[in-house]
C-alpha atoms as a PDB file:
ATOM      1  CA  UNK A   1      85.810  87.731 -80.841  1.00  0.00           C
ATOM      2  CA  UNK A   2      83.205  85.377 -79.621  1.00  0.00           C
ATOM      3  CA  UNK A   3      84.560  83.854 -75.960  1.00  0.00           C
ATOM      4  CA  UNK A   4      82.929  81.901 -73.343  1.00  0.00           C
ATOM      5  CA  UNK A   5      83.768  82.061 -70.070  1.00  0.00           C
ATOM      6  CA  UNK A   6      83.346  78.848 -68.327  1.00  0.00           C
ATOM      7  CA  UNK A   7      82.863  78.602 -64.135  1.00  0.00           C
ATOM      8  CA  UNK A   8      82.640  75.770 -62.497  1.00  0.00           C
ATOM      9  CA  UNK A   9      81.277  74.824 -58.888  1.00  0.00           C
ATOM     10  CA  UNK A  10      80.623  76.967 -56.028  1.00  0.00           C
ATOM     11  CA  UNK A  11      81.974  79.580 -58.250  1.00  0.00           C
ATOM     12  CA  UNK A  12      78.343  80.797 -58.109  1.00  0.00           C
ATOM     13  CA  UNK A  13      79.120  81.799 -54.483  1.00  0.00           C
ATOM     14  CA  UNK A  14      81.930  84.492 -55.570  1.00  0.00           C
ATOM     15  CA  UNK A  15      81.426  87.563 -52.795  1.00  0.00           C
ATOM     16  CA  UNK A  16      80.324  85.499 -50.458  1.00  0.00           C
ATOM     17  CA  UNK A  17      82.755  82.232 -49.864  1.00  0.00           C
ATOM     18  CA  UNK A  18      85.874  82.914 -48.937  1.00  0.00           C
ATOM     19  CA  UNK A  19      86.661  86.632 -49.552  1.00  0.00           C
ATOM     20  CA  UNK A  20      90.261  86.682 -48.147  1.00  0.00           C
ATOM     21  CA  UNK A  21      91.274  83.980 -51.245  1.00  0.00           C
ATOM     22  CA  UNK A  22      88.471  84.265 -54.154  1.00  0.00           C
ATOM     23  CA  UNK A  23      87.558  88.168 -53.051  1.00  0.00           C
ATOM     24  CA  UNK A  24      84.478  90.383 -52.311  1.00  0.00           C
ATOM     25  CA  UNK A  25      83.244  90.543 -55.840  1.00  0.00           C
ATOM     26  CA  UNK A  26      80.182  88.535 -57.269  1.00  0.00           C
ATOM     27  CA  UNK A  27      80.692  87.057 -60.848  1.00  0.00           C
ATOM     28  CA  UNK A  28      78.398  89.292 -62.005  1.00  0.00           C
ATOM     29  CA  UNK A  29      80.085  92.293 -61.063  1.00  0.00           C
ATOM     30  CA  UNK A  30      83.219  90.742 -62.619  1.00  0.00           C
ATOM     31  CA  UNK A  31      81.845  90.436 -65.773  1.00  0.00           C
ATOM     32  CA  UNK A  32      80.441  93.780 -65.637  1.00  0.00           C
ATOM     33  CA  UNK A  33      84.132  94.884 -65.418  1.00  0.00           C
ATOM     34  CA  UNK A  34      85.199  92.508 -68.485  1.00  0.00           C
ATOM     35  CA  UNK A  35      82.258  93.981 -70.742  1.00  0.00           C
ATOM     36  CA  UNK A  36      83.747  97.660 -70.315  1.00  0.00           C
ATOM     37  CA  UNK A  37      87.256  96.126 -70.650  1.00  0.00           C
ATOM     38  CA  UNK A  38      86.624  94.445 -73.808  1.00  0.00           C
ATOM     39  CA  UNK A  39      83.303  96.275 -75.576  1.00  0.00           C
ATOM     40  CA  UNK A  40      84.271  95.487 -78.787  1.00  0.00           C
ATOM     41  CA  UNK A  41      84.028  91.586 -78.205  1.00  0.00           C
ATOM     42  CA  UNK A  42      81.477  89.350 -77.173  1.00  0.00           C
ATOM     43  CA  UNK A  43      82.040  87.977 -74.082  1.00  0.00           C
ATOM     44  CA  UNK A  44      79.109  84.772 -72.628  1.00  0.00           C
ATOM     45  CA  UNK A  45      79.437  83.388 -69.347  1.00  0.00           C
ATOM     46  CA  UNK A  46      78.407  80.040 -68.314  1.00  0.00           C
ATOM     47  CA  UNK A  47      78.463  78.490 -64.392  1.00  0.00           C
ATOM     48  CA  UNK A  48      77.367  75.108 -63.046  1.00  0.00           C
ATOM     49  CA  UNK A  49      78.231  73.333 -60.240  1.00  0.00           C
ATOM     50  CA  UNK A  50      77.152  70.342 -62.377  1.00  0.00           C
ATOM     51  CA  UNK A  51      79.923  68.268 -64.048  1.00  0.00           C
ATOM     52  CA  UNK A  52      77.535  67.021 -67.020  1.00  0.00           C
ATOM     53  CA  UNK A  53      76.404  70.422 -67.625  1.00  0.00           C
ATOM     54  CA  UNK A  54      79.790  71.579 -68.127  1.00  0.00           C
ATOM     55  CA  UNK A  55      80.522  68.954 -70.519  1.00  0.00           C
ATOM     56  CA  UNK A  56      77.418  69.778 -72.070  1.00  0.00           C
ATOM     57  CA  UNK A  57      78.237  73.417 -72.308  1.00  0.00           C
ATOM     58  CA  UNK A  58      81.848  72.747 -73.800  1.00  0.00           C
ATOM     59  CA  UNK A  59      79.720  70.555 -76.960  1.00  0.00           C
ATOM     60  CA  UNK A  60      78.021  73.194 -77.277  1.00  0.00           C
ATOM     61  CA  UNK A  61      80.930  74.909 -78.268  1.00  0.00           C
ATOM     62  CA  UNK A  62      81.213  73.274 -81.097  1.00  0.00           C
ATOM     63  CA  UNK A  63      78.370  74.872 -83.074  1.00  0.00           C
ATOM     64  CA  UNK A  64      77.613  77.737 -81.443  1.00  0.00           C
ATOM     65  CA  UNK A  65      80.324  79.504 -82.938  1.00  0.00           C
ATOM     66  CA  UNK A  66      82.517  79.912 -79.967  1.00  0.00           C
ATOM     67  CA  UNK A  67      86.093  81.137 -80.715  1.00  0.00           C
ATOM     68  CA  UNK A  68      87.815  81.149 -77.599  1.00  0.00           C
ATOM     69  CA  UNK A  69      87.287  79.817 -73.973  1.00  0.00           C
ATOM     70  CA  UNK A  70      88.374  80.730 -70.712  1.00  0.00           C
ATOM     71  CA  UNK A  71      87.757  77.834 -67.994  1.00  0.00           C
ATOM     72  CA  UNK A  72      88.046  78.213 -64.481  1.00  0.00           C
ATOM     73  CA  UNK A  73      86.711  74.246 -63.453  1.00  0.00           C
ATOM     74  CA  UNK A  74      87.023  75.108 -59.922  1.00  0.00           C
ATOM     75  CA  UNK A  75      87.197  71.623 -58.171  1.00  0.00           C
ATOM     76  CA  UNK A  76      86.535  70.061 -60.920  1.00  0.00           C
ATOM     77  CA  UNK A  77      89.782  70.740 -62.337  1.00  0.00           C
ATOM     78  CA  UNK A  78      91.679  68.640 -59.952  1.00  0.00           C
ATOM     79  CA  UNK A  79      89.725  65.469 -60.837  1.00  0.00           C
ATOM     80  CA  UNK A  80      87.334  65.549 -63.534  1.00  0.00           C
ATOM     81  CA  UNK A  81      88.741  63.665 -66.626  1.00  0.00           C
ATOM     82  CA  UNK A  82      85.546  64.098 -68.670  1.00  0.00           C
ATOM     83  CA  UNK A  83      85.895  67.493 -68.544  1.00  0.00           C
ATOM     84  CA  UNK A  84      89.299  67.022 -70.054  1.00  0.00           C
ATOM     85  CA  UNK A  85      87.735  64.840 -72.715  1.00  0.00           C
ATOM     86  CA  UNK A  86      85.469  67.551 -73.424  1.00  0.00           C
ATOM     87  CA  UNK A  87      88.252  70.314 -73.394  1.00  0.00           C
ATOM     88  CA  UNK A  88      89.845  68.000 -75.649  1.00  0.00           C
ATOM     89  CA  UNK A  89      87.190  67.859 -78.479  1.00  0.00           C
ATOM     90  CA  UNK A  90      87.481  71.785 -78.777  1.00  0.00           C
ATOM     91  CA  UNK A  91      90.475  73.001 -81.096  1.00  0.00           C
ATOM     92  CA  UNK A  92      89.786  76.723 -80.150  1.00  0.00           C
ATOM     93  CA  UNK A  93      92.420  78.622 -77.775  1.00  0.00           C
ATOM     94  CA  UNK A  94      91.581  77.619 -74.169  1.00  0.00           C
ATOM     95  CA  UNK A  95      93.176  78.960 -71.088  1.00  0.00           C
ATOM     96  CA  UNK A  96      92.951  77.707 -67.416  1.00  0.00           C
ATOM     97  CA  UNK A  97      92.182  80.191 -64.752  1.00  0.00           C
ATOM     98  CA  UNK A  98      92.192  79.906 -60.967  1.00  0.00           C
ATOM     99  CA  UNK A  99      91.436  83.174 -58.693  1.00  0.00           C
ATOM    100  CA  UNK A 100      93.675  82.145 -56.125  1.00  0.00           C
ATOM    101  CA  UNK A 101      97.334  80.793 -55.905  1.00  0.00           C
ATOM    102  CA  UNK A 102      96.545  77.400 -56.577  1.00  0.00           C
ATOM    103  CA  UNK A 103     100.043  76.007 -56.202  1.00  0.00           C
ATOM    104  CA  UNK A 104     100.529  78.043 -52.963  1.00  0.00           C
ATOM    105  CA  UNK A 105      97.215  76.013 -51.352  1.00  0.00           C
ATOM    106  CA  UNK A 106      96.453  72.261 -50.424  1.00  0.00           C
ATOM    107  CA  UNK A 107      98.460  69.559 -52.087  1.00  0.00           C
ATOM    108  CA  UNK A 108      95.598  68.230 -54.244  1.00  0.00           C
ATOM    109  CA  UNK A 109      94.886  71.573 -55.713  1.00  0.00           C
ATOM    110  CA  UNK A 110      98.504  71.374 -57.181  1.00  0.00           C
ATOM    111  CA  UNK A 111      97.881  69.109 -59.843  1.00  0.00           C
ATOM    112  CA  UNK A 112      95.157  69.802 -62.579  1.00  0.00           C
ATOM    113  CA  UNK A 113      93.873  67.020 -65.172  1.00  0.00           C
ATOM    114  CA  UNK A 114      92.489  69.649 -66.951  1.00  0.00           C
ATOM    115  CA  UNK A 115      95.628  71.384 -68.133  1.00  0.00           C
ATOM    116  CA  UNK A 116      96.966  69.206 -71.051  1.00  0.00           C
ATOM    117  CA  UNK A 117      93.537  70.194 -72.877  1.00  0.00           C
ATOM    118  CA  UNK A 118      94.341  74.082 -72.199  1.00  0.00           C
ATOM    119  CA  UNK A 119      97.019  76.571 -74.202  1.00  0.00           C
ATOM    120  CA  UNK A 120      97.640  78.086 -70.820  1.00  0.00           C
ATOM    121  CA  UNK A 121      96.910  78.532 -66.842  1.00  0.00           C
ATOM    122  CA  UNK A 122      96.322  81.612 -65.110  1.00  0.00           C
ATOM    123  CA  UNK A 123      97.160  81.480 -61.484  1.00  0.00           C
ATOM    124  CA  UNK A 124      96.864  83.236 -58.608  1.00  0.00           C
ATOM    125  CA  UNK A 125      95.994  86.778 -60.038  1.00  0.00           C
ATOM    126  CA  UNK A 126      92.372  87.069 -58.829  1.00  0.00           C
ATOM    127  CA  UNK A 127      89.827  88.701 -61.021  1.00  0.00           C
ATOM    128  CA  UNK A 128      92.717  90.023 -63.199  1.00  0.00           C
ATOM    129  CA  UNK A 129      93.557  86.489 -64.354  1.00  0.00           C
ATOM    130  CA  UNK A 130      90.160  86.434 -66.363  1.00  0.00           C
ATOM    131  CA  UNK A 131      91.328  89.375 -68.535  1.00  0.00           C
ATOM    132  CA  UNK A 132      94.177  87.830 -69.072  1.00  0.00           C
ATOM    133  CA  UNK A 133      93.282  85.193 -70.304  1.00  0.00           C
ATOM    134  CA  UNK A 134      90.900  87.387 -73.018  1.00  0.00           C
ATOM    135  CA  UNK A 135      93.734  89.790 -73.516  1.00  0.00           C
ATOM    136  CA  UNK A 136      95.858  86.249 -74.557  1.00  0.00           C
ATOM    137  CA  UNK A 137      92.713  84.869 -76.821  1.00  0.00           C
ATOM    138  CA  UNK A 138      92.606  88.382 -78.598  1.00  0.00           C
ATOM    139  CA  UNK A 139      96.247  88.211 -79.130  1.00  0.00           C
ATOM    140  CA  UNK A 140      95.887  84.736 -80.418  1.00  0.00           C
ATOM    141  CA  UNK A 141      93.271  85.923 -82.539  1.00  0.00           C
ATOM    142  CA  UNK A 142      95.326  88.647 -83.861  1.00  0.00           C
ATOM    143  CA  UNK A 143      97.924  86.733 -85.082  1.00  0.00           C
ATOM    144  CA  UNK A 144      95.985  84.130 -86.902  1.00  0.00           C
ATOM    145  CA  UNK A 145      94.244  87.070 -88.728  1.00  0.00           C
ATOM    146  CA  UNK A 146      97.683  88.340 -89.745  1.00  0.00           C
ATOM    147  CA  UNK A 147      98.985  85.242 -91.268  1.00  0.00           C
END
């Protein structure tokens, strides 16, 4: 399966901002996990801390021949309705990540715009949310295959 996984800002800064919530780990060594996880698929990974680059990226998906997505928006997830427009133009599974609790934080990280556009949220689970959310996509997969 082709999936894109989709960071948005200050993700960049995994490792180093905030290690007690989003952990000790760089992105990069959290994909290197994923890879070995899931060999047989192929797995891209996209970050910006730029909302129009996002929304570019998520076009993008539309030709590139993109079959899942897993977005964590970061901020942008509690405000940003053109990403949700974007999300919106995709009709490929989509799940919602978020490394840390987000319902167990600040008030305004309790609501996301983003989520009506998704299948599903991951919450809370750290690193292991993102392979969740491919384990889901492959299951997904599986079943359309089958039917």
């Amino acid at each position: 399966m082709n999936i894109l996984i989709l960071n948005g800002p200050n993700l960049n800064m995994l490792g180093k901002r905030e290690p007690g919530i989003y952990g000790s780990e760089s992105f990069e060594q959290i994909m290197e996990e994923l890879r070995a996880a899931f060999p047989s698929h192929s797995l891209h990974y996209f970050q910006s801390n730029h909302e129009g680059a996002i929304i570019d990226r998520l076009q993008q998906c539309l030709t590139d021949g993109t079959q899942g997505l897993v977005a964590n928006m970061g901020a942008f997830t509690h405000y940003s309705y053109a990403i949700l427009d974007a999300l919106r133009l995709l009709s490929i599974p989509k799940v919602e990540v978020h490394l840390s609790h987000i319902f167990a934080r600040e008030a305004f990280r309790h609501t996301s715009v983003i989520s009506p556009a998704c299948d599903g949220m991951i919450s809370g689970l750290g690193k292991y949310g993102y392979q969740a959310a491919i384990a889901w996509l492959l299951q997904v997969q599986q079943k359309s295959t089958e039917h």
